[in-house]
N, C-alpha and C. Protein backbone atom coordinates (compact mmCIF):
# COMPACT_ATOMS: atom_id res chain seq x y z
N UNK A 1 133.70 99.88 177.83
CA UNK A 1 133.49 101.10 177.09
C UNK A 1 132.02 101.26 176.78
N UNK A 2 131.23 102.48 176.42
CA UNK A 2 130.70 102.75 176.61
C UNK A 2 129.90 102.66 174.81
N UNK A 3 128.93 102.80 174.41
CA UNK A 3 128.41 102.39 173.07
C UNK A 3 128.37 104.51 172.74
N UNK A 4 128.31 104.37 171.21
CA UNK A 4 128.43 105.55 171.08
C UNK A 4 127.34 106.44 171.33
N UNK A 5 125.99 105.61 171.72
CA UNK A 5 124.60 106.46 172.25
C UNK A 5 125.02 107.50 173.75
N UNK A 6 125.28 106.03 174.05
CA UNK A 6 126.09 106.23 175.52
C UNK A 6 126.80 108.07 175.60
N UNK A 7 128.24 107.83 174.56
CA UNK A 7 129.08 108.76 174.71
C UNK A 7 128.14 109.94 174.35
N UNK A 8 127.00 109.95 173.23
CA UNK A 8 126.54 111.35 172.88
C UNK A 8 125.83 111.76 174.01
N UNK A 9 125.17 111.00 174.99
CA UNK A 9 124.08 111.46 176.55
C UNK A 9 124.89 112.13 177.15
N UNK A 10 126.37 112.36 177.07
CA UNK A 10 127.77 112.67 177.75
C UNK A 10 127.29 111.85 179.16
N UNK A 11 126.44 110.62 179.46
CA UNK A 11 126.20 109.97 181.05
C UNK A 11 127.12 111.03 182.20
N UNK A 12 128.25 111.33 182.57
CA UNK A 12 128.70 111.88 183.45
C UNK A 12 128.90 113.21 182.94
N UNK A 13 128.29 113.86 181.76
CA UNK A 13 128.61 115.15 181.47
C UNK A 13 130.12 115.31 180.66
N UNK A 14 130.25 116.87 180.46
CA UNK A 14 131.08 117.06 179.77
C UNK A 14 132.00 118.40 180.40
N UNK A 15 133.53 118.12 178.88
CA UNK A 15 134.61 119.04 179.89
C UNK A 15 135.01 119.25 178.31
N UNK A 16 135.24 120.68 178.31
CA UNK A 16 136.20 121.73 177.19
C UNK A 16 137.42 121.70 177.64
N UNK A 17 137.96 121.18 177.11
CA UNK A 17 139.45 121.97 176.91
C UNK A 17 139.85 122.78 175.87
N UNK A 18 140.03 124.25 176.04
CA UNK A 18 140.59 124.58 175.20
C UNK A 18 141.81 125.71 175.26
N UNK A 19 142.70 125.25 175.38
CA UNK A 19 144.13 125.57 175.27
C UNK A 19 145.06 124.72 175.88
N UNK A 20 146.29 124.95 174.98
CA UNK A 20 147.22 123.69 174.94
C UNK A 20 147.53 123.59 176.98
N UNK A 21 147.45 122.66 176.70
CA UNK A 21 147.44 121.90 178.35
C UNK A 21 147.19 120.54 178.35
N UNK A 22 147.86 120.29 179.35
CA UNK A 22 147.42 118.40 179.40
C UNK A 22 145.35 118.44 181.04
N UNK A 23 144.63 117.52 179.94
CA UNK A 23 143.40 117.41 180.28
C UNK A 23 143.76 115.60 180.90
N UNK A 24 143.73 115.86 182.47
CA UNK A 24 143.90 114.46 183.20
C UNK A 24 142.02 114.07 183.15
N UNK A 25 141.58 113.04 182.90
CA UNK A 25 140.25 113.12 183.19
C UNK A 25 139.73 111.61 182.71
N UNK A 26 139.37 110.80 182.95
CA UNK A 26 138.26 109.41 182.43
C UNK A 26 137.70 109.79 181.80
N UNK A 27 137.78 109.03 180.40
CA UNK A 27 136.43 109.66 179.27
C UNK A 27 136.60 108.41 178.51
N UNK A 28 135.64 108.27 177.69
CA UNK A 28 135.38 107.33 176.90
C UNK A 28 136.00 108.20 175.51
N UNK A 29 135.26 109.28 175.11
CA UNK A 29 136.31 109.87 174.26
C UNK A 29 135.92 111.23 173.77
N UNK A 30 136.90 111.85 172.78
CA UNK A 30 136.98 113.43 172.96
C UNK A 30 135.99 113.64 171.02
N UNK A 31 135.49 114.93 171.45
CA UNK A 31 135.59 115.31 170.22
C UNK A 31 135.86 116.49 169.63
N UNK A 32 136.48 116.90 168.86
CA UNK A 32 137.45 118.17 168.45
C UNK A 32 136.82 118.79 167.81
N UNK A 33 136.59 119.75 168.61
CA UNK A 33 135.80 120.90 168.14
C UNK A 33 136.52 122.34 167.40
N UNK A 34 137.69 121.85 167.73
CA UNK A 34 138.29 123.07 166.75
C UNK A 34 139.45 122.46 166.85
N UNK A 35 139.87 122.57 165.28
CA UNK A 35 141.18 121.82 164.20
C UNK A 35 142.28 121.96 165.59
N UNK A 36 143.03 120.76 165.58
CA UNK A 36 143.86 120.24 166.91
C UNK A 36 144.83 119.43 166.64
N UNK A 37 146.25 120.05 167.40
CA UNK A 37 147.04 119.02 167.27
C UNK A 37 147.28 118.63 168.57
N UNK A 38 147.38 117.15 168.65
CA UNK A 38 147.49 116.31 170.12
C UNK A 38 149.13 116.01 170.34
N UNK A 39 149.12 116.21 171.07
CA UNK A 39 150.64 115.41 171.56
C UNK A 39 151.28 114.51 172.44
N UNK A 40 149.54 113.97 172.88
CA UNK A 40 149.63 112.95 173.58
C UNK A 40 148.66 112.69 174.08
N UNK A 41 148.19 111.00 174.52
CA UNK A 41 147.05 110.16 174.69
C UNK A 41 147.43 109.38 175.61
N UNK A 42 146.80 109.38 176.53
CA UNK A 42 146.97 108.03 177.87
C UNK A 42 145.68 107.11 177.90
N UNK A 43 145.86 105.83 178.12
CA UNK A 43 144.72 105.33 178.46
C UNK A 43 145.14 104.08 179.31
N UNK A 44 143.77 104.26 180.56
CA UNK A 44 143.43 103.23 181.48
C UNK A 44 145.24 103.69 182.35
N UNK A 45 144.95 104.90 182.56
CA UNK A 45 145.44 105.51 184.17
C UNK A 45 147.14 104.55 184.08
N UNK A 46 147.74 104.61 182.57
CA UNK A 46 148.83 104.39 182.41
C UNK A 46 149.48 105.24 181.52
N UNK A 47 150.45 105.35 183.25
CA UNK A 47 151.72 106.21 182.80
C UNK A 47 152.53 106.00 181.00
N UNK A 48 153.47 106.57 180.71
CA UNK A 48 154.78 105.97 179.94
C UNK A 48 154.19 106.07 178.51
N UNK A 49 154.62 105.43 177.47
CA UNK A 49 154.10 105.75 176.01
C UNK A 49 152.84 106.23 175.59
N UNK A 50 153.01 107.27 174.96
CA UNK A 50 152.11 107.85 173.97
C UNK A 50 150.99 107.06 173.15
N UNK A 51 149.65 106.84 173.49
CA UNK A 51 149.26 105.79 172.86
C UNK A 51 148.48 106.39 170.91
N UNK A 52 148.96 107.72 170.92
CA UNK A 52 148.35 108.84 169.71
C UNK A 52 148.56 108.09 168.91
N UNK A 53 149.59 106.99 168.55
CA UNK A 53 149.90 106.51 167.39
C UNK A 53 148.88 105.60 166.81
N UNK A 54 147.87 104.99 167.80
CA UNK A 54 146.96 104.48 167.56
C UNK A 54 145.64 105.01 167.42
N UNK A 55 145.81 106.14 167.27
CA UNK A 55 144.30 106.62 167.09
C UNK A 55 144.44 108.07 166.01
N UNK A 56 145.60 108.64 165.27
CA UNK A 56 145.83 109.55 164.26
C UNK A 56 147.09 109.09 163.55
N UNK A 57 146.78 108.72 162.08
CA UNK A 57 147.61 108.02 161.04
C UNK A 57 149.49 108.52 161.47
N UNK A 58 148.76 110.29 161.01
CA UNK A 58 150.09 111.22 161.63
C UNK A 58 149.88 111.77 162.64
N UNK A 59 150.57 111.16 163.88
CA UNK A 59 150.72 111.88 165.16
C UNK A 59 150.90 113.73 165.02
N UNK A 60 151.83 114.26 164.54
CA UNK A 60 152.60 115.10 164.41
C UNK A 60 151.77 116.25 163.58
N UNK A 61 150.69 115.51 162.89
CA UNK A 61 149.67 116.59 162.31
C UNK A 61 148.76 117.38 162.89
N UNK A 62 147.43 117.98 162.01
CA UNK A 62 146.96 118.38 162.84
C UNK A 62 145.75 117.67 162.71
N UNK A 63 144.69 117.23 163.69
CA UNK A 63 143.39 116.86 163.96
C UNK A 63 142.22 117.84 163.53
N UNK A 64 141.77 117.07 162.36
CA UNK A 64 140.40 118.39 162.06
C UNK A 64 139.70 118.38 163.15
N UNK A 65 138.59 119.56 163.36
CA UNK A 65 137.04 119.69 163.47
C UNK A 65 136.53 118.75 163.06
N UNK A 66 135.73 118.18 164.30
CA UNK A 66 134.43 117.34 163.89
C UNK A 66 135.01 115.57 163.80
N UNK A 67 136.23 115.99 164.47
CA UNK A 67 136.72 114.35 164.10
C UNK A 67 136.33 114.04 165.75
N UNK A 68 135.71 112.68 165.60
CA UNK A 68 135.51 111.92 166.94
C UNK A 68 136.81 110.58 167.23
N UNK A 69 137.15 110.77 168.42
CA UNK A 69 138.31 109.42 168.79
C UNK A 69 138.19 109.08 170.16
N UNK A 70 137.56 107.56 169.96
CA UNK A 70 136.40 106.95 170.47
C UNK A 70 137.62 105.99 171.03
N UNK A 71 137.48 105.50 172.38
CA UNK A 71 138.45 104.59 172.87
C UNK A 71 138.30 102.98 172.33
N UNK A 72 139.48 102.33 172.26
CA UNK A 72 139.69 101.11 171.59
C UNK A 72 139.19 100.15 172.97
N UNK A 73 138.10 98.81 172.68
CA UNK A 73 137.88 97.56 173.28
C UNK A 73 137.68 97.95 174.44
N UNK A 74 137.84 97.93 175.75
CA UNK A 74 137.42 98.06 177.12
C UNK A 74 138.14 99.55 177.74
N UNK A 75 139.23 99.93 176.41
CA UNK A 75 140.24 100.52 177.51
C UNK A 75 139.25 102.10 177.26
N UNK A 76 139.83 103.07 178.20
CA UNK A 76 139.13 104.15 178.32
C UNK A 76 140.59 105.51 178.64
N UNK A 77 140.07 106.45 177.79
CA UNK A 77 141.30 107.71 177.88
C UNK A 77 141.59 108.47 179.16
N UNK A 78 142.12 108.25 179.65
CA UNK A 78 142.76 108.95 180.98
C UNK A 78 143.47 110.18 181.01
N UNK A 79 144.11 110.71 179.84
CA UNK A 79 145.04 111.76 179.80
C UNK A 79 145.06 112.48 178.27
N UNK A 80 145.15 113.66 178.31
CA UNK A 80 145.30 114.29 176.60
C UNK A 80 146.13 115.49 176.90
N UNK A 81 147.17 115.68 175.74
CA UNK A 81 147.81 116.91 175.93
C UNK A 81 147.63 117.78 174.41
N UNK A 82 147.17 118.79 174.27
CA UNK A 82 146.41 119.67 172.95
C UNK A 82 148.00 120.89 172.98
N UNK A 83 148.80 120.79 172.06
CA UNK A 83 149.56 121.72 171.43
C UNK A 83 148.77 123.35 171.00
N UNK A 84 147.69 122.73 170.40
CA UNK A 84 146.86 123.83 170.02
C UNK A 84 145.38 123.40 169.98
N UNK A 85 144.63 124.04 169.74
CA UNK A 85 142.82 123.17 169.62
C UNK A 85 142.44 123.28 170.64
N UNK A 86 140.83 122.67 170.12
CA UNK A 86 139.61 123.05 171.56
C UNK A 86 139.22 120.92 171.38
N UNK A 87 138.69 120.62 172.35
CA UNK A 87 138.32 119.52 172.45
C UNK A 87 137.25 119.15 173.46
N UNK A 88 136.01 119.08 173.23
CA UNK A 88 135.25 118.58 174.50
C UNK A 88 135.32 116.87 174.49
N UNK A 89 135.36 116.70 176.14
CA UNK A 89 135.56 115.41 176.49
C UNK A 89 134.83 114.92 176.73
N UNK A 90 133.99 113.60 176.69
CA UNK A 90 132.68 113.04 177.22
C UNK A 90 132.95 112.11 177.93
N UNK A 91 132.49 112.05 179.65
CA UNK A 91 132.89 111.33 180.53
C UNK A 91 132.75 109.91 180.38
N UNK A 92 133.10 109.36 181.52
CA UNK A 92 133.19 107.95 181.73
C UNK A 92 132.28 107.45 182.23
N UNK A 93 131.42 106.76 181.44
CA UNK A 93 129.96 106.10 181.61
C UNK A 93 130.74 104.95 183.18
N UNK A 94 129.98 105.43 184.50
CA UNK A 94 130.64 104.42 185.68
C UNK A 94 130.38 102.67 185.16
N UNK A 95 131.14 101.97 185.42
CA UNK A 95 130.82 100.59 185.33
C UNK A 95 129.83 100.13 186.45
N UNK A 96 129.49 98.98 186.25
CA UNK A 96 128.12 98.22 187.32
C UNK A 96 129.05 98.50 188.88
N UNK A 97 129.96 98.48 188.84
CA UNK A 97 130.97 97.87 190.18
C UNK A 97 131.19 99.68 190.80
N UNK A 98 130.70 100.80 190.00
CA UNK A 98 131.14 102.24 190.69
C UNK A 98 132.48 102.74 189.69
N UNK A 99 132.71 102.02 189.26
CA UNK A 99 134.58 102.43 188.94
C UNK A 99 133.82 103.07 187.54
């Protein structure tokens, strides 16, 4: 993962999402630019459970403005689905190896 200097350079640039849709994309992590509810979080290009529970107390709420959610230890966000809200994403700083 990438240090948070890192994430503000956006290194690979940046991506808006804004309207409810699922955003497939590598990012280190998003920041919500307008009040958001998520309904789902993937990370490290795995399928199957919702990983939201670990990164908003209440899943089911809504995500202010201005909140940053920064990926946990090595792993990196692969997938987001926005019910409602805007969110820009800040890419995936490449590792030494290209990936």
């Amino acid at each position: 993962m990438s240090d948070f200097n890192d994430i503000r350079s956006a290194y690979e640039g940046t991506f808006v999402l804004n309207a409810a849709a699922e955003l497939v994309l590598n990012v280190d992590a998003y920041f919500i630019t307008a009040d958001a509810v998520i309904t789902k979080i993937e990370v490290n290009e795995a399928t199957g459970p919702s990983v939201l529970g670990s990164y908003v107390w209440t899943p089911a709420g809504t995500v202010p403005a201005g909140t940053w959610l920064i990926a946990k230890n090595n792993d990196f966000f692969s997938a987001i689905t926005l019910a409602s809200g805007t969110l820009t994403a800040y890419t995936k700083k490449p590792l030494p190896d290209g990936t």
